[in-house]
N, C-alpha and C. Protein backbone atom coordinates (compact mmCIF):
# COMPACT_ATOMS: atom_id res chain seq x y z
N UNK A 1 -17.93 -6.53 60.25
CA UNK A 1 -17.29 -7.58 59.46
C UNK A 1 -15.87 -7.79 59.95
N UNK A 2 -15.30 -9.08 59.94
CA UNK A 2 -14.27 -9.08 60.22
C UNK A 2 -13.58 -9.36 59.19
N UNK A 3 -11.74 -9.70 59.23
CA UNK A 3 -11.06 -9.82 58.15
C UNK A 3 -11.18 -10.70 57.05
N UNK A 4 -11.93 -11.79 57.43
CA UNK A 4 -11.57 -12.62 57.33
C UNK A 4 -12.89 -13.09 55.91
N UNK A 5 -13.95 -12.17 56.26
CA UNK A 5 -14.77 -11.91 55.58
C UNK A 5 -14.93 -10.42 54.07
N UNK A 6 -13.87 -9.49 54.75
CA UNK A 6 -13.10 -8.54 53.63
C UNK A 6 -12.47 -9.55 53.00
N UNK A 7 -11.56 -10.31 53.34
CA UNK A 7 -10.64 -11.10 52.53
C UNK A 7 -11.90 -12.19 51.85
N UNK A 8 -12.47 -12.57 52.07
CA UNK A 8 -13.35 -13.53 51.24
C UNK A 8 -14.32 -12.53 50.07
N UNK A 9 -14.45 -11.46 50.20
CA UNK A 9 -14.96 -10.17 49.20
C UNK A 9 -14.24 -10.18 48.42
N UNK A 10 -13.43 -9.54 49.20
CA UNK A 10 -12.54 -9.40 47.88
C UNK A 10 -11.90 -10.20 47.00
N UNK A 11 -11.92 -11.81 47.34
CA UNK A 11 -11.47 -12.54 46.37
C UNK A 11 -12.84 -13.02 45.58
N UNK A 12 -13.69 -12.95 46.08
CA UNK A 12 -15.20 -13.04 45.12
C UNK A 12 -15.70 -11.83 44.29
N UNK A 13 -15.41 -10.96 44.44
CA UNK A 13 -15.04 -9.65 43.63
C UNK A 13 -14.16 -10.06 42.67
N UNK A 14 -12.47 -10.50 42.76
CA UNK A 14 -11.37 -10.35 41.84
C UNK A 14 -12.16 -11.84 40.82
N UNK A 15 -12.85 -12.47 41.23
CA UNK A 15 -13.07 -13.68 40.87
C UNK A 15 -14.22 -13.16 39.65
N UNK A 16 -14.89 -12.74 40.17
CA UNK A 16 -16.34 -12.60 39.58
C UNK A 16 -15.50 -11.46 38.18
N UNK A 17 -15.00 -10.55 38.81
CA UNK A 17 -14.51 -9.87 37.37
C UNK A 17 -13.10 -10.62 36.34
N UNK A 18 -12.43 -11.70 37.32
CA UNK A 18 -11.73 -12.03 35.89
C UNK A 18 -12.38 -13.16 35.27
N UNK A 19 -13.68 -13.62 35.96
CA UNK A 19 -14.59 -14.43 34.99
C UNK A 19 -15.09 -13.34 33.69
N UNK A 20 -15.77 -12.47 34.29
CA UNK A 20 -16.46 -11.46 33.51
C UNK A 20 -15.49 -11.00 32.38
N UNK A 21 -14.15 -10.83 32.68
CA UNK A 21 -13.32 -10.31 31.75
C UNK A 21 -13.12 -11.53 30.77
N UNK A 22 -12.85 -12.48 31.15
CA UNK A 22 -12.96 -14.41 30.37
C UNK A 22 -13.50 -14.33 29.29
N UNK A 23 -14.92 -14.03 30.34
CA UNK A 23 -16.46 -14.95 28.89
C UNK A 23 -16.64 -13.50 28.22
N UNK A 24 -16.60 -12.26 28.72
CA UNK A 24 -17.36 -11.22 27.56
C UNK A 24 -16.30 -10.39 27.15
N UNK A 25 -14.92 -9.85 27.64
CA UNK A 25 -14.35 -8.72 26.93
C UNK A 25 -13.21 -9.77 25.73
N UNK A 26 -12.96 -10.80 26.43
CA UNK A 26 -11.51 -11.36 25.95
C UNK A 26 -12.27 -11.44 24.15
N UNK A 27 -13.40 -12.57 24.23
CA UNK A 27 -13.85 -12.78 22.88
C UNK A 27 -13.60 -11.80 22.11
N UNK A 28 -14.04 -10.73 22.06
CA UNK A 28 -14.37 -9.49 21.90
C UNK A 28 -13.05 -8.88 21.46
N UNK A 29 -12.02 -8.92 22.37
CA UNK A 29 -10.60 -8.02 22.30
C UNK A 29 -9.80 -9.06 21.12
N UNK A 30 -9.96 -11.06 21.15
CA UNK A 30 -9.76 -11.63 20.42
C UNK A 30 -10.05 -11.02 18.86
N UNK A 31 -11.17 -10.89 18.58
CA UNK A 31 -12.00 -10.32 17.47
C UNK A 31 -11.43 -9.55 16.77
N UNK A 32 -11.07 -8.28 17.63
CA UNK A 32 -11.04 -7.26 17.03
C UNK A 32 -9.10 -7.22 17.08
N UNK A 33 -8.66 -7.44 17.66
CA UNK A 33 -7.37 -7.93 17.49
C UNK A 33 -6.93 -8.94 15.91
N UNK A 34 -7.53 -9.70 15.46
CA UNK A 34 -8.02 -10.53 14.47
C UNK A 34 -8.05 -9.37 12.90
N UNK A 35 -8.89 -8.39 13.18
CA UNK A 35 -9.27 -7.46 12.67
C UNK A 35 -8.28 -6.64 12.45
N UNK A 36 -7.29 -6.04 13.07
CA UNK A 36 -6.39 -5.17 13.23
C UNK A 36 -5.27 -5.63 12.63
N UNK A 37 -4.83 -7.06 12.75
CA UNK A 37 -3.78 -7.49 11.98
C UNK A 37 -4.15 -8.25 10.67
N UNK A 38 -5.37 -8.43 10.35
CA UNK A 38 -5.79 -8.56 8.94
C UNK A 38 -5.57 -7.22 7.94
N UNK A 39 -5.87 -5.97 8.75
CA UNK A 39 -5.93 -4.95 8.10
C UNK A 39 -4.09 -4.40 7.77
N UNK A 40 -3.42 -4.96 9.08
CA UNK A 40 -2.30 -4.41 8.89
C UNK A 40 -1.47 -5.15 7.92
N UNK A 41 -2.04 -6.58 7.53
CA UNK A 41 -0.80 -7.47 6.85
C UNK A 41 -1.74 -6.69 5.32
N UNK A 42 -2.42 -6.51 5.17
CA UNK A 42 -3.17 -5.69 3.54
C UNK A 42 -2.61 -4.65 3.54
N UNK A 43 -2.40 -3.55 4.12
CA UNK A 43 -1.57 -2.53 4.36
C UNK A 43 -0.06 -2.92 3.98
N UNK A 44 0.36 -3.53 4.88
CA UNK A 44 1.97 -3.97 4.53
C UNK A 44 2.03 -4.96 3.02
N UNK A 45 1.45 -5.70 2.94
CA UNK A 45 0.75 -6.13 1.06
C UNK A 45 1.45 -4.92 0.29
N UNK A 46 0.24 -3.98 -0.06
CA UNK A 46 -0.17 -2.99 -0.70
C UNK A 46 1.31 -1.98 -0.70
N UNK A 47 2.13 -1.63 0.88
CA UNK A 47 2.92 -1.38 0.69
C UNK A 47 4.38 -1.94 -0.45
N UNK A 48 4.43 -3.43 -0.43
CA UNK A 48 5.59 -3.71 -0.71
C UNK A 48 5.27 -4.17 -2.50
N UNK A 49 4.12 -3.88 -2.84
CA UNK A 49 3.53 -3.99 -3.84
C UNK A 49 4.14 -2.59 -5.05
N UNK A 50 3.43 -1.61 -4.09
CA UNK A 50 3.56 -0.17 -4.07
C UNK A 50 5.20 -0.12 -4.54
N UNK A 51 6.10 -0.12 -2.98
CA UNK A 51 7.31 -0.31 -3.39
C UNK A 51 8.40 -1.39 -4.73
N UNK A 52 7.30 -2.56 -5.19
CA UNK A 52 8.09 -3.19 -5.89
C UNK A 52 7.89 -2.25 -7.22
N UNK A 53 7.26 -2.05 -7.50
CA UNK A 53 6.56 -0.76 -9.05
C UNK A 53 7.64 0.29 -8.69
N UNK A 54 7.15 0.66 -8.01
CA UNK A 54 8.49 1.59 -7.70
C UNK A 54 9.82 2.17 -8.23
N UNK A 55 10.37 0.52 -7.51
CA UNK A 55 11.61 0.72 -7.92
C UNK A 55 11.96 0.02 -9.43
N UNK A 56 11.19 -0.69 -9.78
CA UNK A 56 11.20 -1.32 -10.85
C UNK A 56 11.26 0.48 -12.20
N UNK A 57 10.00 1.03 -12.20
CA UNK A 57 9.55 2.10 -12.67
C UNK A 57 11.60 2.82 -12.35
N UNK A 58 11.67 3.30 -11.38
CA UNK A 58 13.25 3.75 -11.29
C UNK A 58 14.24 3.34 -11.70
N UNK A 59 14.52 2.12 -11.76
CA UNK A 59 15.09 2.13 -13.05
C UNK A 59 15.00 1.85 -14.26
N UNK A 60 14.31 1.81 -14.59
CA UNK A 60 13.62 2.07 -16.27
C UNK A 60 13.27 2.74 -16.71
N UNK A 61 12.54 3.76 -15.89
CA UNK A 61 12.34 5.31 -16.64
C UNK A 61 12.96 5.63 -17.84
N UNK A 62 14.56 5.67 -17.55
CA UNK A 62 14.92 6.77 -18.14
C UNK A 62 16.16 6.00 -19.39
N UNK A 63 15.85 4.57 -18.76
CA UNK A 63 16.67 3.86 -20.19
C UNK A 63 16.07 4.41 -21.55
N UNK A 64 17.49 4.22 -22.21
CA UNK A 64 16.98 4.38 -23.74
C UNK A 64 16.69 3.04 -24.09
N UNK A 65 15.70 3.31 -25.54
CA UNK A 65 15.48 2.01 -25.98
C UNK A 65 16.28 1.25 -25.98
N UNK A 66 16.24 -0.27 -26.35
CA UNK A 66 17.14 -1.37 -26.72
C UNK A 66 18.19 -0.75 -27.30
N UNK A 67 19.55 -1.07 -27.13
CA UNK A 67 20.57 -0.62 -28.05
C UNK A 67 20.32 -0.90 -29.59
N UNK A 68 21.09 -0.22 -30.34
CA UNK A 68 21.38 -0.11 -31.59
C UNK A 68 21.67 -1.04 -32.09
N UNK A 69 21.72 -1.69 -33.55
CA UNK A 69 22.94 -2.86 -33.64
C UNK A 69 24.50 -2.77 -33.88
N UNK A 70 24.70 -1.55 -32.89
CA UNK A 70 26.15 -1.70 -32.19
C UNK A 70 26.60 -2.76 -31.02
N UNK A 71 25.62 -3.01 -30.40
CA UNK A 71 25.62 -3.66 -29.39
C UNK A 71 25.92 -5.20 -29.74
N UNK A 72 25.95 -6.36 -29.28
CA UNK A 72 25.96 -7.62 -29.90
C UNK A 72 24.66 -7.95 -29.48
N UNK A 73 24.28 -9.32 -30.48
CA UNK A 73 23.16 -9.83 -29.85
C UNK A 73 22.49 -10.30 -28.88
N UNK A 74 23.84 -11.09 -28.23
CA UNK A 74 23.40 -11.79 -27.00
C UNK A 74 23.12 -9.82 -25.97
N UNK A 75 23.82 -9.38 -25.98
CA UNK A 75 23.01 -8.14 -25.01
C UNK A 75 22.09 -7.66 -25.27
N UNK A 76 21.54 -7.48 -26.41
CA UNK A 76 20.06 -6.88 -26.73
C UNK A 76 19.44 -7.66 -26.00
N UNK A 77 19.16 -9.10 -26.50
CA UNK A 77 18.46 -10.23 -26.13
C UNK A 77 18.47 -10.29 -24.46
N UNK A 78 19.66 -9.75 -23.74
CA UNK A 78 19.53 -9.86 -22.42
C UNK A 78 19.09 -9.05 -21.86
N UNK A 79 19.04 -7.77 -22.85
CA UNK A 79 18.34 -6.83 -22.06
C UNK A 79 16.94 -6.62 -22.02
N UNK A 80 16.60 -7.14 -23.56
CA UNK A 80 15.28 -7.29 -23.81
C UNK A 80 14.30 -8.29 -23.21
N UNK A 81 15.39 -9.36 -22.14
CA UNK A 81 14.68 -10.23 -21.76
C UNK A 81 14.17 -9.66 -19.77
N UNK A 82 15.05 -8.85 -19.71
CA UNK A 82 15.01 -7.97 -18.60
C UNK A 82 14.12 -7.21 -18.49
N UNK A 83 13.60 -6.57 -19.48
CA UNK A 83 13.24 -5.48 -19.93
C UNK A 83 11.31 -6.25 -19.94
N UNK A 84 11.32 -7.64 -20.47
CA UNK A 84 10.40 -7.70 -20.35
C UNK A 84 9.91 -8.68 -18.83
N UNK A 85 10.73 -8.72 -18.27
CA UNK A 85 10.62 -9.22 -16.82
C UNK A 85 9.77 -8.53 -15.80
N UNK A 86 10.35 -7.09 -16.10
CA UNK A 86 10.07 -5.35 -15.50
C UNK A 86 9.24 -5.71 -15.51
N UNK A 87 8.30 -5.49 -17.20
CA UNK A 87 7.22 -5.23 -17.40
C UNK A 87 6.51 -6.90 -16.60
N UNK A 88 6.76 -7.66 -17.01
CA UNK A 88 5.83 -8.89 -16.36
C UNK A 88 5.45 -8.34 -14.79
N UNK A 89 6.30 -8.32 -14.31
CA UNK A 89 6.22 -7.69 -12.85
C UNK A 89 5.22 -6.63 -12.57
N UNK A 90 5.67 -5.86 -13.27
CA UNK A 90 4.59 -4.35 -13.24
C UNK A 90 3.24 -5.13 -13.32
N UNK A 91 3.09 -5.87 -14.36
CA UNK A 91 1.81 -6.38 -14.97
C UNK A 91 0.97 -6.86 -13.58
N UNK A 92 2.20 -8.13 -13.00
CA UNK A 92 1.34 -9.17 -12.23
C UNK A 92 1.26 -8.14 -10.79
N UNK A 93 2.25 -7.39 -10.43
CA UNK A 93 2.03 -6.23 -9.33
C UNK A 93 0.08 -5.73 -9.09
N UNK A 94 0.04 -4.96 -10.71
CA UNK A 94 -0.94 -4.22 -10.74
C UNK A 94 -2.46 -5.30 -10.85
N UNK A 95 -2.19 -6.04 -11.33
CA UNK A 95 -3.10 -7.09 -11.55
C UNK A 95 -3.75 -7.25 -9.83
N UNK A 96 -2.50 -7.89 -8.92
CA UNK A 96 -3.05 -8.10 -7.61
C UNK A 96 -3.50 -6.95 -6.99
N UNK A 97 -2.65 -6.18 -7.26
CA UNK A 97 -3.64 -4.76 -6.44
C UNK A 97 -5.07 -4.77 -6.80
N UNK A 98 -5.53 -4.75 -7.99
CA UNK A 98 -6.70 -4.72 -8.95
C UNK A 98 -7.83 -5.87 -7.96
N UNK A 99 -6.95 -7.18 -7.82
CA UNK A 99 -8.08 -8.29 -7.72
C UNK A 99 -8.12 -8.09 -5.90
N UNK A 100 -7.12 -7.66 -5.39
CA UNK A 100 -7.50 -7.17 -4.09
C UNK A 100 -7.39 -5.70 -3.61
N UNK A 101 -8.35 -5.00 -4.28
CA UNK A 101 -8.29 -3.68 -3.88
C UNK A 101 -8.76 -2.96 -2.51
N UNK A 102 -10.41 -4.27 -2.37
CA UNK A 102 -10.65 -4.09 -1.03
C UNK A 102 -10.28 -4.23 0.33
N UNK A 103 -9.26 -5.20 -0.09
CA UNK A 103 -8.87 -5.31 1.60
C UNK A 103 -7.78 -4.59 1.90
N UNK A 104 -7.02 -3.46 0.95
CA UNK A 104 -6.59 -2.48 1.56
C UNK A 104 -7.02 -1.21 1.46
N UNK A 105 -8.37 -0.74 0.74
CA UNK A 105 -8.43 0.41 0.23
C UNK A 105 -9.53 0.64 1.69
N UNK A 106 -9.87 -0.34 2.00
CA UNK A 106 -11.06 -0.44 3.40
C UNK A 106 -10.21 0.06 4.24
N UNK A 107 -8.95 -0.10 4.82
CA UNK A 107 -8.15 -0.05 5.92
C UNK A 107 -8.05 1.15 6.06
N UNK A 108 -8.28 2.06 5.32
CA UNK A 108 -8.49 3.28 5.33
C UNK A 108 -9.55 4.17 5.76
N UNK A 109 -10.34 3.60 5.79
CA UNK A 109 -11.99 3.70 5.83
C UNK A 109 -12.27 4.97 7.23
N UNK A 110 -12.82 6.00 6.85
CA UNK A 110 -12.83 7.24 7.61
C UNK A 110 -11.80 8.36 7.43
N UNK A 111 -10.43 7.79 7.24
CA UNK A 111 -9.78 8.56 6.85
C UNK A 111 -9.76 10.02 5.60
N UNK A 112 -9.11 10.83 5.46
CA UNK A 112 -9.61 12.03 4.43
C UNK A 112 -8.12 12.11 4.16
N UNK A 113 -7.85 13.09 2.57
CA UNK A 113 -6.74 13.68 2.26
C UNK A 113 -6.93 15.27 3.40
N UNK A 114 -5.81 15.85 3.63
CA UNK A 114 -6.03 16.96 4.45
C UNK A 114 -6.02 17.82 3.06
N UNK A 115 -6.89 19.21 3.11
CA UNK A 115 -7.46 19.83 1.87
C UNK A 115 -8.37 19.55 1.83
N UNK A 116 -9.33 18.90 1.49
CA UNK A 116 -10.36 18.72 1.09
C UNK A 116 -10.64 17.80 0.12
N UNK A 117 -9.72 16.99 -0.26
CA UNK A 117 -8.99 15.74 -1.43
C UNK A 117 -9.82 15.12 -1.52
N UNK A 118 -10.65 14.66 -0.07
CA UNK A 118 -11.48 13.11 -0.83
C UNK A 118 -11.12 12.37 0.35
N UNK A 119 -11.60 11.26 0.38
CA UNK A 119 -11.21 10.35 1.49
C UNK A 119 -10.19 9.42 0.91
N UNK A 120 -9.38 8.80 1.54
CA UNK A 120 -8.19 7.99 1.12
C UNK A 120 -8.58 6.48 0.45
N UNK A 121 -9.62 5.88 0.69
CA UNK A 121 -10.34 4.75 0.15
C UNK A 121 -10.28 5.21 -1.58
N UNK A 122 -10.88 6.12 -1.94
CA UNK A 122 -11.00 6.43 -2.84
C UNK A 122 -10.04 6.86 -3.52
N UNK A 123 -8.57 7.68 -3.17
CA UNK A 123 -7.46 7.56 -3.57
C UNK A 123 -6.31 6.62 -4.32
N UNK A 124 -6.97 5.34 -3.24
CA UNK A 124 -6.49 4.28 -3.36
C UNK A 124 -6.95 3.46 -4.82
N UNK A 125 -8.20 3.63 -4.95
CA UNK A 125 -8.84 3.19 -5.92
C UNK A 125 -8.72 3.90 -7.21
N UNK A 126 -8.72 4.83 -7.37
CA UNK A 126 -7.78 5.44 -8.39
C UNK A 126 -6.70 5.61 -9.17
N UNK A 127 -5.91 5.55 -7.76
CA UNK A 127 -4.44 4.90 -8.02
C UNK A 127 -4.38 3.48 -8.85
N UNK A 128 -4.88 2.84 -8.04
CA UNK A 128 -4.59 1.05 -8.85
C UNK A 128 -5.80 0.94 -9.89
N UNK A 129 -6.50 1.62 -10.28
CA UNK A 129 -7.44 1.69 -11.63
C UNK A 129 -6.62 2.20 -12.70
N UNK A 130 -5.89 3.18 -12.28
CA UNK A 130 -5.29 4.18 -12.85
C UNK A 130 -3.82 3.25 -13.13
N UNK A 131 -3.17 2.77 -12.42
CA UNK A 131 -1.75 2.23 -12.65
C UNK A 131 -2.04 0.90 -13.31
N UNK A 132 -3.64 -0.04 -13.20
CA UNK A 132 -3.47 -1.34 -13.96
C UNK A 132 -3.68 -0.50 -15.63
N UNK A 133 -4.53 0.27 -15.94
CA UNK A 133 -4.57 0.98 -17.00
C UNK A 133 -3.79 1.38 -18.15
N UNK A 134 -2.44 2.07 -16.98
CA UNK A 134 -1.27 2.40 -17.76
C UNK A 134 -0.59 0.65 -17.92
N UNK A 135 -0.47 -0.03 -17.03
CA UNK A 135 0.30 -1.00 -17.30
C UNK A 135 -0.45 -1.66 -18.25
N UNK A 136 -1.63 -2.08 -18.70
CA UNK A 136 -2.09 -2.90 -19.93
C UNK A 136 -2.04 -2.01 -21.40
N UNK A 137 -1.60 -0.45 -21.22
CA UNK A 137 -2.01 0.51 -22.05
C UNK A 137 -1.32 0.28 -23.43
N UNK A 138 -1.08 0.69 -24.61
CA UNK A 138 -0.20 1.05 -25.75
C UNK A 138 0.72 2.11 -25.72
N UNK A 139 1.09 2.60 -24.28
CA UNK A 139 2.10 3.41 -24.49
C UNK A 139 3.41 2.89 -24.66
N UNK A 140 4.46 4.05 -24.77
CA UNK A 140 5.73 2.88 -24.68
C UNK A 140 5.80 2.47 -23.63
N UNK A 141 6.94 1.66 -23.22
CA UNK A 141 7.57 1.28 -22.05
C UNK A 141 7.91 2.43 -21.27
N UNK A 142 8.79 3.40 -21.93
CA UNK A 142 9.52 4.59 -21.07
C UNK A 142 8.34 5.11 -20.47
N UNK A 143 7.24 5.39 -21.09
CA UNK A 143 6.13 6.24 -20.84
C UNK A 143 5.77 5.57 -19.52
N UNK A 144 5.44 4.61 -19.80
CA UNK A 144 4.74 3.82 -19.04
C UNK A 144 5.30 3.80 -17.65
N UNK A 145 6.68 3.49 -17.71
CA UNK A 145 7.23 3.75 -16.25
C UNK A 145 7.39 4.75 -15.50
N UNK A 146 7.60 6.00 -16.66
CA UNK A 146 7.94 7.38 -16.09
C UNK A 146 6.43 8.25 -15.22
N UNK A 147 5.44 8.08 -16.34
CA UNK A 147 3.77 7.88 -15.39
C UNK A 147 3.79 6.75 -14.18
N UNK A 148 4.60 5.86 -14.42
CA UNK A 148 3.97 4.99 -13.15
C UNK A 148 4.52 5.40 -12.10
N UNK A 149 5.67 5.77 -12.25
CA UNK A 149 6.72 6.37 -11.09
C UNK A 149 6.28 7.87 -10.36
N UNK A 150 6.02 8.42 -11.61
CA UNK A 150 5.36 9.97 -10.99
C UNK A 150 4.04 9.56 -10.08
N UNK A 151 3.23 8.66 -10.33
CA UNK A 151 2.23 7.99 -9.66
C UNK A 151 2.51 7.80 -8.31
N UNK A 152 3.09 6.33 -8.57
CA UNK A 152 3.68 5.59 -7.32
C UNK A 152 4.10 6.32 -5.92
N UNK A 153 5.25 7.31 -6.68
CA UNK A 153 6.41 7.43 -5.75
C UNK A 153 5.89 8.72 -4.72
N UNK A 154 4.69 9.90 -4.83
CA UNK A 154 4.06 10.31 -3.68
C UNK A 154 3.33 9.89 -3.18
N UNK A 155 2.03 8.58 -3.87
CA UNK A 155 1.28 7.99 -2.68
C UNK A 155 2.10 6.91 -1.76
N UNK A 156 3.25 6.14 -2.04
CA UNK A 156 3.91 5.76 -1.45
C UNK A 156 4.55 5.87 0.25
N UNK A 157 5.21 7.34 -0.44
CA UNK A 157 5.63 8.23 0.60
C UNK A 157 4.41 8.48 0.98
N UNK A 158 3.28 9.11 1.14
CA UNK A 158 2.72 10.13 1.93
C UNK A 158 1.49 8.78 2.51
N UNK A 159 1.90 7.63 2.14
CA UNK A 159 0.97 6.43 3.02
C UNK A 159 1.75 5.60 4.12
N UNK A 160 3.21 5.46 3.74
CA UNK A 160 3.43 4.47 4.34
C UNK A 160 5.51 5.40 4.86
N UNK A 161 5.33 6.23 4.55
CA UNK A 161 6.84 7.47 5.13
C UNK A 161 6.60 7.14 6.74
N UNK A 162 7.37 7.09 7.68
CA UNK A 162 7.67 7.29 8.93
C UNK A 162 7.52 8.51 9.76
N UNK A 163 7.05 8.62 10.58
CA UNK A 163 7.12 10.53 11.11
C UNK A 163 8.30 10.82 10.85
N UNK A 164 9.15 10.04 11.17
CA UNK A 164 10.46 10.78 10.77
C UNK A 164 10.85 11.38 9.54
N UNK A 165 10.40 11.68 8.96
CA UNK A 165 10.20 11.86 7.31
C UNK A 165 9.17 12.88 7.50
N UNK A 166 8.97 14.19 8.20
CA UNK A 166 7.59 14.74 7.69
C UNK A 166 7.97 15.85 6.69
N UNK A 167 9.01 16.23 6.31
CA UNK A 167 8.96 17.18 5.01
C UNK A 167 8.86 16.64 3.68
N UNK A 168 9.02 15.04 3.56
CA UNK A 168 9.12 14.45 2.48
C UNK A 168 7.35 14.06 2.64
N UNK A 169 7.17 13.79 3.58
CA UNK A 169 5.79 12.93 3.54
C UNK A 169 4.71 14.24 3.25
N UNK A 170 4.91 15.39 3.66
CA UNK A 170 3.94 16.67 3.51
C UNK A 170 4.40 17.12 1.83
N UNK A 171 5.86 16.80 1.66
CA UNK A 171 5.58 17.07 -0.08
C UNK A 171 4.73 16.02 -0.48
N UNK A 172 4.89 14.70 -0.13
CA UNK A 172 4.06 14.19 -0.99
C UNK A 172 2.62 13.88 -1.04
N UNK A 173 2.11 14.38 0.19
CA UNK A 173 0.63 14.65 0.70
C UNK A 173 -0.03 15.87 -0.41
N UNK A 174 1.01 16.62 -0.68
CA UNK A 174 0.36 18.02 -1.63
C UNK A 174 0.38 16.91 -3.19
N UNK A 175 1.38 16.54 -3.52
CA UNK A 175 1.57 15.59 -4.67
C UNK A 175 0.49 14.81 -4.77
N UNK A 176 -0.13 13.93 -4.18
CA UNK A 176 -0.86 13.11 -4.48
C UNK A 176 -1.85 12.94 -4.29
N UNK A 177 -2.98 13.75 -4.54
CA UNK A 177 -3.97 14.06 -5.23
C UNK A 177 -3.99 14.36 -6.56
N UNK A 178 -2.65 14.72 -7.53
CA UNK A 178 -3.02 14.96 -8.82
C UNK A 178 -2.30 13.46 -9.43
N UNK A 179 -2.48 12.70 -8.94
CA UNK A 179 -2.55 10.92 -9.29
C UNK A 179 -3.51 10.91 -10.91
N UNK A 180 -4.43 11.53 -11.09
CA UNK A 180 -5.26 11.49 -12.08
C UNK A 180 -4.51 12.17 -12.78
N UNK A 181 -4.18 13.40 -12.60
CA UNK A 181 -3.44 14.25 -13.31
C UNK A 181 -2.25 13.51 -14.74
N UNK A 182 -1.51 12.93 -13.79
CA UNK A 182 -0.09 12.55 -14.16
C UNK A 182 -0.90 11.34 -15.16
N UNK A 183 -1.94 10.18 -14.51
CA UNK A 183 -1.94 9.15 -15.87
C UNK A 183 -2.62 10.25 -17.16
N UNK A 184 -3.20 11.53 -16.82
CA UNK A 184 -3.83 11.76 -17.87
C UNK A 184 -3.54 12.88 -19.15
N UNK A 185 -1.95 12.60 -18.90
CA UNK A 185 -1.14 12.81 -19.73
C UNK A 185 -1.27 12.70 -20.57
């Protein structure tokens, strides 16, 4: 063979495979690419969901009730109108987790707690069964936040913490499995 015929191979070779790569892997890598950032924007959802309860739950915990009638009216009234904002929030938070549980509790799918916990799908589902529960419940308010927070604040961390964080994220890996625990106060 001469060169001239290597050189015509090999461009019918490079040809034939970036057709091949075209019509059968690209679709395919399209797909599942598709797949990967559906799962990741439910994930990041769920996170900032997670985080809005959160911090909401932090600061409210540990308020005392409405002031006294030492206070004037217009501040009760402002606080009470705050106060029930929280809660609206908490409400409509837990609500969406509730009506979309699957498309983040799936993203998990194979995953396990390390221990022997359970798989994380099911964690998940607990959690937001468990947190719409308390939020529609008859407890007080304080209650309500101080359970939601004890809740929240290790599956949080130990789902969505950074490696950089692994002593906080391994406390809260031991923490959160007793998620049942804490609503069943």
């Amino acid at each position: 063979m001469h060169t001239v015929d290597y050189l015509l191979l090999a461009a019918l070779t490079s040809a034939v495979v970036a057709l091949g790569i075209e019509w059968i892997a690209k679709p395919r890598l399209e797909a599942r690419k598709e797949r990967i950032l559906s799962a990741t924007r439910a994930r990041a959802t769920f996170d900032s969901r997670l985080l809005q309860i959160e911090v909401i739950c932090a600061m409210w915990k540990d308020l005392p009730p409405i002031p006294a009638p030492r206070a004037s009216l217009g501040e009760r009234q402002r606080l009470q109108g705050e106060l029930e904002r929280a809660i609206a929030l908490i409400d409509a938070a837990t609500r969406d987790m509730l009506d979309e549980i699957g498309s983040f509790a799936l993203t998990y799918v194979g995953l396990r707690l390390p221990g022997g916990f359970g798989p994380i799908p099911n964690l998940i589902v607990r959690y937001v069964t468990l947190a719409r529960g308390l939020a529609i419940s008859d407890r007080t308010n304080n209650e309500k936040f101080r359970l939601l927070y004890e809740m929240t604040s290790p599956l949080r961390l130990y789902l969505f913490a950074t490696i950089l964080h692994p002593v906080k994220r391994v406390r809260a890996m031991i923490r959160t499995p007793d998620i049942g625990h804490v609503a069943g106060r």
